[in-house]
Every structure is written in structure tokens, then in C-alpha cells.
PDB file of N, CA and C in Angstrom:
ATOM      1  N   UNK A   1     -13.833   4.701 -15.932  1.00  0.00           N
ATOM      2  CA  UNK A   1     -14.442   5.061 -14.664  1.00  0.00           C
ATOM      3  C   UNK A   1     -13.419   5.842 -13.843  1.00  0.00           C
ATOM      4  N   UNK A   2     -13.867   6.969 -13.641  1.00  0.00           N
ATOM      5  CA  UNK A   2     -12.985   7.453 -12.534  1.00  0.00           C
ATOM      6  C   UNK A   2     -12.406   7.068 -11.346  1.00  0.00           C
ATOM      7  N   UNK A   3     -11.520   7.710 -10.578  1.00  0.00           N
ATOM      8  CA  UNK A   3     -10.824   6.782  -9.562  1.00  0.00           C
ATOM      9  C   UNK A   3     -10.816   8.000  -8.804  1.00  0.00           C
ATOM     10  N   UNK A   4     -11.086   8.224  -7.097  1.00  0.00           N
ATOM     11  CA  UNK A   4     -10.554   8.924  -6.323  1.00  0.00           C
ATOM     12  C   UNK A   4      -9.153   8.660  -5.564  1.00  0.00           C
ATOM     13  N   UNK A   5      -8.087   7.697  -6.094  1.00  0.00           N
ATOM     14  CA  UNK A   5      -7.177   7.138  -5.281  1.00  0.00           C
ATOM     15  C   UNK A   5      -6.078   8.389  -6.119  1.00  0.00           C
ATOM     16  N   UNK A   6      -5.021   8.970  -5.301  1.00  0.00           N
ATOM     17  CA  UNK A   6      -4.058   9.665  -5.466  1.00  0.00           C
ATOM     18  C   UNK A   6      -2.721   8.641  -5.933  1.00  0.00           C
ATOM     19  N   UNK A   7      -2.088   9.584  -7.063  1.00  0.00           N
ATOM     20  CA  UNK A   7      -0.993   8.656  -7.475  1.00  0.00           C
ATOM     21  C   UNK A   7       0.159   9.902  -7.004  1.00  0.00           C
ATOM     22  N   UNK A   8       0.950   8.739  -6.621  1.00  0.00           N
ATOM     23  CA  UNK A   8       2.293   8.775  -6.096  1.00  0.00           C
ATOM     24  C   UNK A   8       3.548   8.677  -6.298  1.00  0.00           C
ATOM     25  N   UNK A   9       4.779   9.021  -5.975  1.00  0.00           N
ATOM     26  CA  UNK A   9       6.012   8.368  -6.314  1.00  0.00           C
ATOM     27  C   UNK A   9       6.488   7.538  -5.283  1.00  0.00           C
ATOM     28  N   UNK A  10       6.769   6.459  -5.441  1.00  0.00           N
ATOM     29  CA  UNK A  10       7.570   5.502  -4.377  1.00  0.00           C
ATOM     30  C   UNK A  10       8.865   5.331  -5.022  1.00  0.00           C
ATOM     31  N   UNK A  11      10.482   5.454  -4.445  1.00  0.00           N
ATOM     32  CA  UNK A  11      11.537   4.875  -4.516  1.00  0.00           C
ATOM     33  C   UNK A  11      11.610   3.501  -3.967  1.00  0.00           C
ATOM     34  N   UNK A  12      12.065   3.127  -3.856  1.00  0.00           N
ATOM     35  CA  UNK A  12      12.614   0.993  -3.519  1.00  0.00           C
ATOM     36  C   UNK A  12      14.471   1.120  -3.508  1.00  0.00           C
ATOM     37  N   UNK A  13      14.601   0.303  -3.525  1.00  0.00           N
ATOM     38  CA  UNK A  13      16.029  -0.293  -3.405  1.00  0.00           C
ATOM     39  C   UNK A  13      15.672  -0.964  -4.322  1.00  0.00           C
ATOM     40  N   UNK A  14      16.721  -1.660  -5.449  1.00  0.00           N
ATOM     41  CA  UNK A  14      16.633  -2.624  -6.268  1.00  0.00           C
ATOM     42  C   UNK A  14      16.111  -3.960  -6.092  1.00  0.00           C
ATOM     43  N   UNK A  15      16.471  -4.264  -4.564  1.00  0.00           N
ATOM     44  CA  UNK A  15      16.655  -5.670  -3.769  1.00  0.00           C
ATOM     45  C   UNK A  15      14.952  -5.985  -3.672  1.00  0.00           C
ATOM     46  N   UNK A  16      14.609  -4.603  -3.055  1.00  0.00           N
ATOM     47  CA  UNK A  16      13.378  -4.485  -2.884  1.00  0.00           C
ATOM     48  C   UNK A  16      12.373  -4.289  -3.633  1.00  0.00           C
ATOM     49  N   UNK A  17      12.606  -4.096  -4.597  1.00  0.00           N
ATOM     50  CA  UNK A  17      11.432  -3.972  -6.038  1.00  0.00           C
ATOM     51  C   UNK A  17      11.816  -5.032  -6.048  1.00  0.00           C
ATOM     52  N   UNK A  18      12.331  -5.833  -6.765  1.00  0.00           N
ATOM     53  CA  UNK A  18      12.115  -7.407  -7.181  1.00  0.00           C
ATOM     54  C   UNK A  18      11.784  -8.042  -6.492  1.00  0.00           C
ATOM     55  N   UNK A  19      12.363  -8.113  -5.439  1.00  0.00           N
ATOM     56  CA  UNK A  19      11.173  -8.875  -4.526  1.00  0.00           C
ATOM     57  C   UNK A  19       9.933  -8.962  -4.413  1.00  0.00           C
ATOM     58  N   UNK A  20       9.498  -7.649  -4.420  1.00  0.00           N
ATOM     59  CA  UNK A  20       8.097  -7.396  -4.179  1.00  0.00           C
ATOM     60  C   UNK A  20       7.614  -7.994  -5.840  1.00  0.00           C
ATOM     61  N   UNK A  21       8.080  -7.449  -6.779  1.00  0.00           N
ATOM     62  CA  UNK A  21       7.403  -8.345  -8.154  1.00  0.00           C
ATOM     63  C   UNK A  21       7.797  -9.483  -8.007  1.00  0.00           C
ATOM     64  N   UNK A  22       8.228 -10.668  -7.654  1.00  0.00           N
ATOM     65  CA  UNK A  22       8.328 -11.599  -7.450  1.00  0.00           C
ATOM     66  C   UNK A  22       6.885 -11.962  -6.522  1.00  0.00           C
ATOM     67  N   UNK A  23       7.010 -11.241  -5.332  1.00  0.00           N
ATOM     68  CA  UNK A  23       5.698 -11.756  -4.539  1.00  0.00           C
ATOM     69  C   UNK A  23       4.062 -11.240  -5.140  1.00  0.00           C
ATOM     70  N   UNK A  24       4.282 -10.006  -5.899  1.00  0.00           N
ATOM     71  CA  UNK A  24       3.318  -9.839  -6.374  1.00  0.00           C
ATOM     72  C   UNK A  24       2.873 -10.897  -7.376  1.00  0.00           C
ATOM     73  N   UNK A  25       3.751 -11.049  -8.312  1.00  0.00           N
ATOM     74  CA  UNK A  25       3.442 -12.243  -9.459  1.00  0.00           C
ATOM     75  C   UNK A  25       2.869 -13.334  -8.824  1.00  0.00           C
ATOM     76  N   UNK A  26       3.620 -13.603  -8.055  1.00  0.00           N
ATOM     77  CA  UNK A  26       3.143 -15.014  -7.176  1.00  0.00           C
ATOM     78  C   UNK A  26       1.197 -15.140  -6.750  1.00  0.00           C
ATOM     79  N   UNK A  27       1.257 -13.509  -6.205  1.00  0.00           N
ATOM     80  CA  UNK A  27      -0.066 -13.554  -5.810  1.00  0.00           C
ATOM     81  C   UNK A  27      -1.123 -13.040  -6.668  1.00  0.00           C
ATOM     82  N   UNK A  28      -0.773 -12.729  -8.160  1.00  0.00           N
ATOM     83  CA  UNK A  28      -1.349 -12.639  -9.180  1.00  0.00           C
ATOM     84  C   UNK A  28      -1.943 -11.092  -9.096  1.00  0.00           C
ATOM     85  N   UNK A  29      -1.379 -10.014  -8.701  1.00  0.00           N
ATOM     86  CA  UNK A  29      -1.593  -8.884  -8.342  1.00  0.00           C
ATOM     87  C   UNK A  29      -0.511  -7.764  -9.072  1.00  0.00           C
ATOM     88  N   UNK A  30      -1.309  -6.394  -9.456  1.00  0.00           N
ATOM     89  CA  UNK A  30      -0.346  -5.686 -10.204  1.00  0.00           C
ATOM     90  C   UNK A  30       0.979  -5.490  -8.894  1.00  0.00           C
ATOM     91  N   UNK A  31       1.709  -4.966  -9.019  1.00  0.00           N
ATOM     92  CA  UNK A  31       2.640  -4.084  -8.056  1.00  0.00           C
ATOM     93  C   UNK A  31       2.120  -3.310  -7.031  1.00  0.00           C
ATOM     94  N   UNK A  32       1.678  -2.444  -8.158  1.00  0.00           N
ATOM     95  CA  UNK A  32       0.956  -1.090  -7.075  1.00  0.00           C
ATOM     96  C   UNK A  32      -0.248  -1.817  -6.320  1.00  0.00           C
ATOM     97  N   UNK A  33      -0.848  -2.790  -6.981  1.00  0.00           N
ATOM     98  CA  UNK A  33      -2.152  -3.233  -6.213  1.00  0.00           C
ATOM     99  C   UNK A  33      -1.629  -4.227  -4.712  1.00  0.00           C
ATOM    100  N   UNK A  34      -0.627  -4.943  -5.266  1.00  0.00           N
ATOM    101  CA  UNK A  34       0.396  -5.505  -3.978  1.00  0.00           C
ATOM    102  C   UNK A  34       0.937  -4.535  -2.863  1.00  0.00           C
ATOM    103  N   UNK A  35       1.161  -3.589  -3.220  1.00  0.00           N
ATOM    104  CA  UNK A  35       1.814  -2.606  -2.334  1.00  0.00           C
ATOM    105  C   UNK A  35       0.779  -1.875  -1.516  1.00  0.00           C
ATOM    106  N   UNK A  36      -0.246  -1.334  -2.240  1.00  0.00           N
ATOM    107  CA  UNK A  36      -1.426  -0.693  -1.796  1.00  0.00           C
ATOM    108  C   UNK A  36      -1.944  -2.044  -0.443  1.00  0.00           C
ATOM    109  N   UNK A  37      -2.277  -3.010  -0.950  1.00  0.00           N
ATOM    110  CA  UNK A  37      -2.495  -3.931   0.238  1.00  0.00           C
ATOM    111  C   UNK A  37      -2.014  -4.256   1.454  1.00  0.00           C
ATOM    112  N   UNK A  38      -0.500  -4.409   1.237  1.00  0.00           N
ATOM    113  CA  UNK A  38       0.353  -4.420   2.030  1.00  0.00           C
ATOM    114  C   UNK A  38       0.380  -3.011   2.917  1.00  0.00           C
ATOM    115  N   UNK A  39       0.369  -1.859   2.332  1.00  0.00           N
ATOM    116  CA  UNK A  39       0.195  -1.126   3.067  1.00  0.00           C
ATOM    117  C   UNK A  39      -1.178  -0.896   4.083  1.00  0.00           C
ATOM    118  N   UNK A  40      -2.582  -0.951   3.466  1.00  0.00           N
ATOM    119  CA  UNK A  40      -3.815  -1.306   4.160  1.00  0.00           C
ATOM    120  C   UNK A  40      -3.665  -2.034   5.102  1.00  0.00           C
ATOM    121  N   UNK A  41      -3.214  -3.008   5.268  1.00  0.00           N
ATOM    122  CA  UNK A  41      -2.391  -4.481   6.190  1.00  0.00           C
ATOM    123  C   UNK A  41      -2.069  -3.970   7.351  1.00  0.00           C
ATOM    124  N   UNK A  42      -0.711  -3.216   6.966  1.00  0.00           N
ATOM    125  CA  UNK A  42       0.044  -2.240   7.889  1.00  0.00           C
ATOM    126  C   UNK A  42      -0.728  -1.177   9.342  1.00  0.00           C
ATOM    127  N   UNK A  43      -1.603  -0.273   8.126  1.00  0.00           N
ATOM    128  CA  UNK A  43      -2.419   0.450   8.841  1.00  0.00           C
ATOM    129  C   UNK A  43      -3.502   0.258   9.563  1.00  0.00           C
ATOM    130  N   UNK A  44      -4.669  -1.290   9.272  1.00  0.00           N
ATOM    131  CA  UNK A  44      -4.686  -2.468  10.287  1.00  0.00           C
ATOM    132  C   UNK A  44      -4.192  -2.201  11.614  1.00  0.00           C
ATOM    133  N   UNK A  45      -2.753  -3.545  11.290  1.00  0.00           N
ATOM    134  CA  UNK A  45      -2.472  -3.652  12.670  1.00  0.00           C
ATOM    135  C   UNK A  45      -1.860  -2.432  13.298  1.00  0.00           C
ATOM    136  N   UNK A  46      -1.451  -1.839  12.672  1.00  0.00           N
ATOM    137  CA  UNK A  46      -1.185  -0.612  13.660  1.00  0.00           C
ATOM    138  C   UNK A  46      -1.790   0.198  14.434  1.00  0.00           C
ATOM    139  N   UNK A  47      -3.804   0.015  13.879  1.00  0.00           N
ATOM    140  CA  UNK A  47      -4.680   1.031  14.577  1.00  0.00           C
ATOM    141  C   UNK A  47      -4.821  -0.028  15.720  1.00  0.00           C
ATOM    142  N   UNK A  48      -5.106  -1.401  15.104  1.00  0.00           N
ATOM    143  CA  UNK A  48      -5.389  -2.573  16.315  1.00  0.00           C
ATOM    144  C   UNK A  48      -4.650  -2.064  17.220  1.00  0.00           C
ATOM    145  N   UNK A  49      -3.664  -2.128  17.445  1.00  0.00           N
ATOM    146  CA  UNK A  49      -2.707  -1.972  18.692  1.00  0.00           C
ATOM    147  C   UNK A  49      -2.229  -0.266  19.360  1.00  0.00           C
ATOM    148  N   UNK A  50      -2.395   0.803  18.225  1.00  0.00           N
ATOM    149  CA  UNK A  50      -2.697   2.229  18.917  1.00  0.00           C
ATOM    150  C   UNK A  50      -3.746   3.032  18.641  1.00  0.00           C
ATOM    151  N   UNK A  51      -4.851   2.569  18.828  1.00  0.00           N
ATOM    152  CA  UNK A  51      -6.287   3.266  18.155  1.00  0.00           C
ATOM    153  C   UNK A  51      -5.906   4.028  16.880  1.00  0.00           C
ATOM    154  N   UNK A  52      -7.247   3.859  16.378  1.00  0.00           N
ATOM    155  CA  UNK A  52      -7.574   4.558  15.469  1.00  0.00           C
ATOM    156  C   UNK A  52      -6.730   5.864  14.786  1.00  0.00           C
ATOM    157  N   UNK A  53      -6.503   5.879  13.736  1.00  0.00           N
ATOM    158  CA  UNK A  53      -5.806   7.353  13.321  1.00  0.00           C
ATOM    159  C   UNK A  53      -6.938   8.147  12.562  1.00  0.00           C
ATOM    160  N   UNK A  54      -6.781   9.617  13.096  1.00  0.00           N
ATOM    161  CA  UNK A  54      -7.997  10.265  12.987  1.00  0.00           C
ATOM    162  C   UNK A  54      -7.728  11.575  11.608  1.00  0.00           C
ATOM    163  N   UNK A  55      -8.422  11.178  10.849  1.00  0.00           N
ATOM    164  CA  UNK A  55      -7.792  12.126   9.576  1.00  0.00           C
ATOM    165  C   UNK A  55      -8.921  13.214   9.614  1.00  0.00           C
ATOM    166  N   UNK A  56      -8.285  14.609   9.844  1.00  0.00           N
ATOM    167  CA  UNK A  56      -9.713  15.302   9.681  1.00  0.00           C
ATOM    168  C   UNK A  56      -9.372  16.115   7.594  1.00  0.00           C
ATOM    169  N   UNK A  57     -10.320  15.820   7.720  1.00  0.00           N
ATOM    170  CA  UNK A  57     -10.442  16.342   6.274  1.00  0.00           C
ATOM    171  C   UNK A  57     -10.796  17.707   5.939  1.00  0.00           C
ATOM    172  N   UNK A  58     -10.334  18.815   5.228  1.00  0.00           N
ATOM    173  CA  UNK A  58     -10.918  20.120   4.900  1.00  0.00           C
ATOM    174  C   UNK A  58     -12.262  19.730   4.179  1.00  0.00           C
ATOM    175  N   UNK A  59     -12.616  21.048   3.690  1.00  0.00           N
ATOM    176  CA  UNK A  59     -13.835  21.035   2.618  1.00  0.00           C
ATOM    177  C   UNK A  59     -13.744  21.273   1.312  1.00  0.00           C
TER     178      UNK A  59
END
């Protein structure tokens, strides 16, 4: 099945990748699917507290 989600490169710190697979494992989630969340999370509370971010899209 196709996917419209864009793939990416992310760098980490060492400290910081393991960690995060550590918490991902924990929560039974790939990496990227942990990270992707965490980021959704992010962008959440951040609209909560400065409205909305407004993406205009081409055609």
C-alpha cells in the first residue's frame, strides 16, 4: 500500500539514539514510529499555546 509520508534523514547523538530505542522498545514501537509521535506531541502543544501553524500548500 502506498504511503504519502516523506522520508527523511535525522542525525542523533549517540546518547540520544539509544535512548530513544530503549524508550521505543519499551513502548513497543518502531523508532521512526516513536519519533514521528513524539514529534506530533510536540506540534500539539505548541499550536495549543501559539495557534495554529498554517501550511499553505502549492498545486
Amino acid at each position: 500500500m502506498p504511503t504519502n509520508k516523506i522520508q527523511t534523514g535525522l542525525r542523533l547523538n549517540e546518547m540520544t539514539y539509544e535512548k530513544v530505542k530503549v524508550i521505543s522498545t519499551r513502548e513497543q514501537r518502531s523508532m521512526n514510529n516513536f519519533i514521528e509521535f513524539v514529534i506530533q506531541r510536540y506540534i500539539e502543544e505548541y499550536e495549543c499555546k501559539n495557534g495554529e501553524i498554517e501550511i499553505l500548500l502549492e498545486d
